[in-house]
N, C-alpha and C. Protein backbone atom coordinates (compact mmCIF):
# COMPACT_ATOMS: atom_id res chain seq x y z
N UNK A 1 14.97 30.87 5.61
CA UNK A 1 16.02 31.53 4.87
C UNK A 1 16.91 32.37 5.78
N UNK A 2 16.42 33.26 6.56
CA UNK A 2 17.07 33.69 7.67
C UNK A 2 18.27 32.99 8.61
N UNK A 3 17.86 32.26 8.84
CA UNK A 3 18.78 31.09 9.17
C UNK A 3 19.96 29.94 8.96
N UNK A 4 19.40 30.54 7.27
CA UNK A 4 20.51 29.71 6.27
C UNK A 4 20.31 28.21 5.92
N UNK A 5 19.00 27.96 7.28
CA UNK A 5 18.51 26.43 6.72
C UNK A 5 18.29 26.13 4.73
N UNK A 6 18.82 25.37 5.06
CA UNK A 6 18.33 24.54 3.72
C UNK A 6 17.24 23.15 3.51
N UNK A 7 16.70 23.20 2.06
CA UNK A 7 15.60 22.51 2.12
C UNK A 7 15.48 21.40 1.20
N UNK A 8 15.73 20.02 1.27
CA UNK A 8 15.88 19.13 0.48
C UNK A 8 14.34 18.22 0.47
N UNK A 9 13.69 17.88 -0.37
CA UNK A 9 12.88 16.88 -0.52
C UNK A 9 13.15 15.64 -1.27
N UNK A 10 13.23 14.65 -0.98
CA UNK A 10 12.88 13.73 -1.48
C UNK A 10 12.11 12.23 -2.05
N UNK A 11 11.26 12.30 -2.96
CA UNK A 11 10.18 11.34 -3.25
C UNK A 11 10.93 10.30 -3.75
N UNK A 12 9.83 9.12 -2.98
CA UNK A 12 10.18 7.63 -3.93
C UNK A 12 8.69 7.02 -4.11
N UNK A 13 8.62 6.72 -5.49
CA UNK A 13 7.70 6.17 -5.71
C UNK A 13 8.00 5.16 -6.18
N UNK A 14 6.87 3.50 -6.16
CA UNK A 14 6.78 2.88 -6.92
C UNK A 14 5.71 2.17 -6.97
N UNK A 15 5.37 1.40 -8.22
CA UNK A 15 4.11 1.04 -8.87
C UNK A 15 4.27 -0.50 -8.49
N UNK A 16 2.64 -0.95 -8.73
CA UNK A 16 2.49 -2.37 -8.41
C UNK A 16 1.13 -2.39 -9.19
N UNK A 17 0.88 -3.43 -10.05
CA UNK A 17 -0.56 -3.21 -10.45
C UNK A 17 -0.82 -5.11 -10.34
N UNK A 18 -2.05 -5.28 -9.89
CA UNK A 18 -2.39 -6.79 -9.50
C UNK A 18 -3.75 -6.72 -10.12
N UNK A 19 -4.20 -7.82 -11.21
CA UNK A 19 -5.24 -8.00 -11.65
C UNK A 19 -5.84 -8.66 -11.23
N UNK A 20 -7.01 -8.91 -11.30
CA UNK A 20 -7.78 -9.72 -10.38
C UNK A 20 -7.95 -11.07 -11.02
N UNK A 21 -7.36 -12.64 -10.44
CA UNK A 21 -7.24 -13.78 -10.80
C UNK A 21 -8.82 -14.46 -11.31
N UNK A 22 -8.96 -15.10 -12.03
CA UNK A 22 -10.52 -16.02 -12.38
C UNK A 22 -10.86 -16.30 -11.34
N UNK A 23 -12.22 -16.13 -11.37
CA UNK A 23 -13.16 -16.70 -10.24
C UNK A 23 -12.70 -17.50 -9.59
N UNK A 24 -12.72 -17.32 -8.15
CA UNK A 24 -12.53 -18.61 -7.55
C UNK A 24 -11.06 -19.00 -7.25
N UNK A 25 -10.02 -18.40 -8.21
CA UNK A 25 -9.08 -18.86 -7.97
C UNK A 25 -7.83 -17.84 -6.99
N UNK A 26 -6.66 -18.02 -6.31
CA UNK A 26 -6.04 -17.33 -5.91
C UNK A 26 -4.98 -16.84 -6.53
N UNK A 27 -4.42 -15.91 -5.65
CA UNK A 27 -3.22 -15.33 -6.43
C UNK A 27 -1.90 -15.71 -6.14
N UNK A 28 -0.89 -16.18 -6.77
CA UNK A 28 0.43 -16.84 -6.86
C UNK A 28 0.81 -16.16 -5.79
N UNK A 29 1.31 -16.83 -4.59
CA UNK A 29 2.23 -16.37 -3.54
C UNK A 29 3.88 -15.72 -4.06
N UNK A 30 4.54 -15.92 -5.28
CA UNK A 30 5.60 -15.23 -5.41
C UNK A 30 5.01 -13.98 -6.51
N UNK A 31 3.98 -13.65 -7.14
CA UNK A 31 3.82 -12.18 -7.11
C UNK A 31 2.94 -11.38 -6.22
N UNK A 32 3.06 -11.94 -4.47
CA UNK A 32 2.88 -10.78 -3.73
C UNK A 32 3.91 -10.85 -2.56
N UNK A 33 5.23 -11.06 -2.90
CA UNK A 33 6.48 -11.09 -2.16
C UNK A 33 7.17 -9.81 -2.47
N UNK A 34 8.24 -9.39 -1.62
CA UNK A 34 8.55 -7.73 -1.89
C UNK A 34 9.35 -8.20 -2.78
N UNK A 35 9.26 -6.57 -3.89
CA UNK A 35 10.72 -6.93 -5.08
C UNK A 35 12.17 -6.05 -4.45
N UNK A 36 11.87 -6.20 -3.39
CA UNK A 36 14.01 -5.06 -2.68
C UNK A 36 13.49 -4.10 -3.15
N UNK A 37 12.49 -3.13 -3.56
CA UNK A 37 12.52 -1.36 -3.21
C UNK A 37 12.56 -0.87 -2.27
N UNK A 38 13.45 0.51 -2.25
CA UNK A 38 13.56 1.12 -0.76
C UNK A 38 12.17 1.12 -0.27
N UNK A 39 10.90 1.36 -0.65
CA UNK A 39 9.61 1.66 -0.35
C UNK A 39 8.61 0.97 -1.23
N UNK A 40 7.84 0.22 -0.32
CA UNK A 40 7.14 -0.94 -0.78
C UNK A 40 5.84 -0.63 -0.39
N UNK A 41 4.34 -0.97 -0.88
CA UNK A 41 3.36 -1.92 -0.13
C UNK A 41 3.15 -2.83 -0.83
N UNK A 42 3.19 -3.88 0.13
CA UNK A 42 3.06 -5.28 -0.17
C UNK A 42 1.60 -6.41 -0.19
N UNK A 43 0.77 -6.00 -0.44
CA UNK A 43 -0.93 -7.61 -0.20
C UNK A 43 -0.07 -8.63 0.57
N UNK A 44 -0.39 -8.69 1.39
CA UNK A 44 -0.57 -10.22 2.02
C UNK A 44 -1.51 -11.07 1.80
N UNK A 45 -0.67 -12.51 1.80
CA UNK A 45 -1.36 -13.62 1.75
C UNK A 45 -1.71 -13.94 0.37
N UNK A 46 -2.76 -14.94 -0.56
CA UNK A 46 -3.32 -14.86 -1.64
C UNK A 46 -4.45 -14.94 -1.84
N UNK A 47 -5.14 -14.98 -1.19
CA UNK A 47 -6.62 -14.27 -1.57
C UNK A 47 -6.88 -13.19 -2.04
N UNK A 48 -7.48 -12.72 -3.37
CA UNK A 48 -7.95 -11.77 -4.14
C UNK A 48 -8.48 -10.71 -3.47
N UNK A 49 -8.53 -9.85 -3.40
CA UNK A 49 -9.10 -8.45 -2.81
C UNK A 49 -10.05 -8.42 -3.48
N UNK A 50 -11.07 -7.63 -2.19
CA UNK A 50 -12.09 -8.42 -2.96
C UNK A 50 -13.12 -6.88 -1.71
N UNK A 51 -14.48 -6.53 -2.61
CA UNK A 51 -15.06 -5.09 -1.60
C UNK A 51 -15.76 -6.06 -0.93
N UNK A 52 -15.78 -5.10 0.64
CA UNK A 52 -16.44 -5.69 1.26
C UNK A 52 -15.82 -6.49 2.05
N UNK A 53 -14.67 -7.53 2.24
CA UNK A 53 -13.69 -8.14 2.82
C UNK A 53 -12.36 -7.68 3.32
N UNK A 54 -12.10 -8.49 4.33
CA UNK A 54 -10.86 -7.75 4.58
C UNK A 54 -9.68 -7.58 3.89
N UNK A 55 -8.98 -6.91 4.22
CA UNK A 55 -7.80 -6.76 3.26
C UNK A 55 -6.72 -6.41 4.05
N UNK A 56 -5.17 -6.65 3.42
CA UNK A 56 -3.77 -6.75 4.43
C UNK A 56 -2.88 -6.22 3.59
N UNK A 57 -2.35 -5.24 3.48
CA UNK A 57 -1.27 -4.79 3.46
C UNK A 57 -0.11 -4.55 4.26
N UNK A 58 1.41 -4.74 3.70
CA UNK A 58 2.14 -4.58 4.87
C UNK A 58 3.79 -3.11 4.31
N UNK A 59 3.62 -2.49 4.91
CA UNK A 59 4.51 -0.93 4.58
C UNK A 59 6.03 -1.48 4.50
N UNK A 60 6.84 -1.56 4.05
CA UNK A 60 8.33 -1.69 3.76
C UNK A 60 9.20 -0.79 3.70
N UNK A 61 10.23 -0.60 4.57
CA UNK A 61 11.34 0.81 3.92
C UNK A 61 12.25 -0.51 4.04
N UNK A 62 13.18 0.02 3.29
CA UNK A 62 14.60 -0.76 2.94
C UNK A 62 13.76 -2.27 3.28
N UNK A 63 12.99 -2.99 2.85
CA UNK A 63 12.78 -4.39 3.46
C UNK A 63 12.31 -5.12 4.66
N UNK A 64 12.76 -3.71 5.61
CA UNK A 64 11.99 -4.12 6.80
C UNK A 64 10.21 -3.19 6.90
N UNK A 65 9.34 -4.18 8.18
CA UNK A 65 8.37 -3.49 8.30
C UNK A 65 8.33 -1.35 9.07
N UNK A 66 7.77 -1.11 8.19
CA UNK A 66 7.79 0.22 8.68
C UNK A 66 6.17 0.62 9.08
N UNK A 67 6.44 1.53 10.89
CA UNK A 67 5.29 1.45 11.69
C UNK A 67 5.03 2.90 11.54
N UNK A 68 3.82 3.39 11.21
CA UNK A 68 3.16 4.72 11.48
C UNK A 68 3.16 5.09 10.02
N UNK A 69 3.49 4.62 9.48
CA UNK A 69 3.01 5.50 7.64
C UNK A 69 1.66 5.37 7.93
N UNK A 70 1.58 6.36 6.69
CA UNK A 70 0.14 7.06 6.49
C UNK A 70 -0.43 6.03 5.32
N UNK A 71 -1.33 5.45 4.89
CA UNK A 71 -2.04 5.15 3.73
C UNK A 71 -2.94 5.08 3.36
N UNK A 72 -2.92 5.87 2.16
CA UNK A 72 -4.34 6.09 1.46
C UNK A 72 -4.58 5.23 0.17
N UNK A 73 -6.06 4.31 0.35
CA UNK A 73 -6.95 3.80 -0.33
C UNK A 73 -8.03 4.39 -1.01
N UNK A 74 -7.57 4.44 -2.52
CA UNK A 74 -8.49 5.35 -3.43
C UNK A 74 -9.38 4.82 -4.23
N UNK A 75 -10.77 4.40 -4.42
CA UNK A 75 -11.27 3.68 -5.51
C UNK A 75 -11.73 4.64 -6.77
N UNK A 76 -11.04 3.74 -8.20
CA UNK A 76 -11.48 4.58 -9.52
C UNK A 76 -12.84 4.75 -9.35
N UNK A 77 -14.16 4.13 -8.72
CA UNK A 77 -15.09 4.57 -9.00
C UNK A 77 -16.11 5.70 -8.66
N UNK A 78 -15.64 6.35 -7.66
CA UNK A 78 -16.23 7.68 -6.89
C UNK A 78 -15.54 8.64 -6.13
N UNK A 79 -13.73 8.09 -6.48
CA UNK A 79 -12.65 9.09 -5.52
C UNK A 79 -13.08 8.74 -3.83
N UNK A 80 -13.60 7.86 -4.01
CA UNK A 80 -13.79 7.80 -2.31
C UNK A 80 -12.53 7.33 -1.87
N UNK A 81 -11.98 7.54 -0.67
CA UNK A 81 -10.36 7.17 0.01
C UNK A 81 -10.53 7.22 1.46
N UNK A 82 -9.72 6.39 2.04
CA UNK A 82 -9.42 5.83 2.73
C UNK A 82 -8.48 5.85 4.01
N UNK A 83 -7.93 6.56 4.60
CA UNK A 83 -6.51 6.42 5.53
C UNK A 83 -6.73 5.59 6.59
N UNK A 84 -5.16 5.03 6.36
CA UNK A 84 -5.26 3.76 7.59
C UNK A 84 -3.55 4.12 7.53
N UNK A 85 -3.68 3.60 8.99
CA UNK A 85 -1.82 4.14 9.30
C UNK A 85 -1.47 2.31 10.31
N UNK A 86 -0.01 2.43 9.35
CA UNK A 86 0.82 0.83 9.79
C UNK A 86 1.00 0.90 10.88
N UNK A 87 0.91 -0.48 11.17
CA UNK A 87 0.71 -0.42 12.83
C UNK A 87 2.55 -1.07 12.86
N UNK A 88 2.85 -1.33 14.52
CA UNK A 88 4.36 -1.53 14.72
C UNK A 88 5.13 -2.57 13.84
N UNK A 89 4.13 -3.28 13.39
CA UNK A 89 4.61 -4.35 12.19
C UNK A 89 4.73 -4.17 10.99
N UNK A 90 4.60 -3.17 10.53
CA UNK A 90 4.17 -2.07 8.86
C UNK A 90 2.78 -2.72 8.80
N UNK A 91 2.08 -3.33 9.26
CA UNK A 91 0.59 -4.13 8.61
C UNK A 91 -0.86 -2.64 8.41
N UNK A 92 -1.21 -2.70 7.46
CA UNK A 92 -2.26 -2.10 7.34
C UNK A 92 -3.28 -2.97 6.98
N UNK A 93 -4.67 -2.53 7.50
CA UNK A 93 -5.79 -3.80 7.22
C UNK A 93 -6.91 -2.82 7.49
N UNK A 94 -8.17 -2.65 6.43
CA UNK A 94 -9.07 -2.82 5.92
C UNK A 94 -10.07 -3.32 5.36
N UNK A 95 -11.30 -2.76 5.08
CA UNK A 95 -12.21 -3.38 4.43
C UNK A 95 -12.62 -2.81 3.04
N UNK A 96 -12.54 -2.64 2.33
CA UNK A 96 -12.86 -2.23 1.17
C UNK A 96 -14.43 -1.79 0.72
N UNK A 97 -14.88 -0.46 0.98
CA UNK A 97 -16.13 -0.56 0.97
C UNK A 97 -17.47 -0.71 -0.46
N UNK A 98 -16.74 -0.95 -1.74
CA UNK A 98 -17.29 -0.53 -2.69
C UNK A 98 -16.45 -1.36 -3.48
N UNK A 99 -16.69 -2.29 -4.74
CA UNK A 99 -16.22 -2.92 -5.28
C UNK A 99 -15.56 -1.88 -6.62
N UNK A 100 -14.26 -2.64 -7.34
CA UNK A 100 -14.07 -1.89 -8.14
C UNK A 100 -12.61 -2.44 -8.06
N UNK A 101 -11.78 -1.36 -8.79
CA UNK A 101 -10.17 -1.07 -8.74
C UNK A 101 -9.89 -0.09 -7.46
N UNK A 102 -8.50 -0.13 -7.11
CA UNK A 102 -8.14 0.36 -5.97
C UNK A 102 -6.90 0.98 -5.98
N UNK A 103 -6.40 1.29 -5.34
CA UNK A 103 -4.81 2.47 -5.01
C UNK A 103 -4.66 2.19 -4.22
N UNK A 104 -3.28 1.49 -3.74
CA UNK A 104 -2.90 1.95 -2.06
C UNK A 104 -1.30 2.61 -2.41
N UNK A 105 -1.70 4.27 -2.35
CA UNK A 105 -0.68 4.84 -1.74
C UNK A 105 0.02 5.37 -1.04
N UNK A 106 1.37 6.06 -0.67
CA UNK A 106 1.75 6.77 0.16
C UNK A 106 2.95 7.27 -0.29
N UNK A 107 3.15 8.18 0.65
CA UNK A 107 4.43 9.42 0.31
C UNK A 107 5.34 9.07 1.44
N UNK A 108 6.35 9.13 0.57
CA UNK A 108 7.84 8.96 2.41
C UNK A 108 8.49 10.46 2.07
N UNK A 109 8.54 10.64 3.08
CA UNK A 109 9.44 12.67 2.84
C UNK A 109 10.49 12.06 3.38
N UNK A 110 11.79 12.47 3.08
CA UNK A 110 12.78 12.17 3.94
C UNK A 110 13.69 13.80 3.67
C-alpha cells in the first residue's frame, strides 16, 4: 500500500467429469481432446484410469502445452492428494494409489 502497488487476482476454473467406461472397454478418443479453454487438463490417450496404473495428463493455457504447473490429485475416498508438476511438454504422469474417483486440479494466478 505504501507504494501505491495495486493488487489484481485472477481465477479460471474449469470442470471435466469422465465416468468410467464398461469393463474392458475404452474411452472415445474425441471426449479426451481439449475443448479451446484458456486452462485445461486434458487424460491422454484412451485407456480408463484406472488405481494402481499409470496415468497421463497434459496442462493447457490458451491450447498450448504449459511447463511447471503445479497439480494436485485428490481421491473422494480418504482426501489423500497428490502433487506432480508439468514437465516442458505440460505432461503430468502418475500412478494412482488407491482405487476410487479422482480430482486433478490446479490454480493459474495471473
Amino acid at each position: 500500500l505504501a507504494r501505491r502497488v495495486t493488487w489484481r487476482e485472477s481465477y479460471r476454473k474449469s470442470l471435466r467429469i469422465e465416468l468410467p467406461p464398461a469393463e474392458g472397454a475404452s474411452v472415445p478418443a474425441a471426449l479426451r481432446q481439449p475443448k479451446g479453454l484458456v486452462f485445461e487438463i486434458v487424460p491422454a490417450g484412451t485407456a480408463a484410469l484406472q488405481a494402481r496404473q499409470p496415468v497421463t495428463f497434459q496442462v493447457l493455457l490458451e491450447g498450448r502445452p504449459f511447463a511447471g504447473q503445479w497439480v494436485e490429485l485428490v481421491s473422494e475416498r480418504d482426501h489423500h492428494s497428490l502433487w506432480v508438476r508439468s514437465d516442458a511438454n505440460g505432461m503430468v504422469r502418475e500412478v494412482l494409489p488407491a482405487p476410487g474417483q479422482w480430482l486433478a486440479r490446479a490454480t493459474l494466478l495471473e
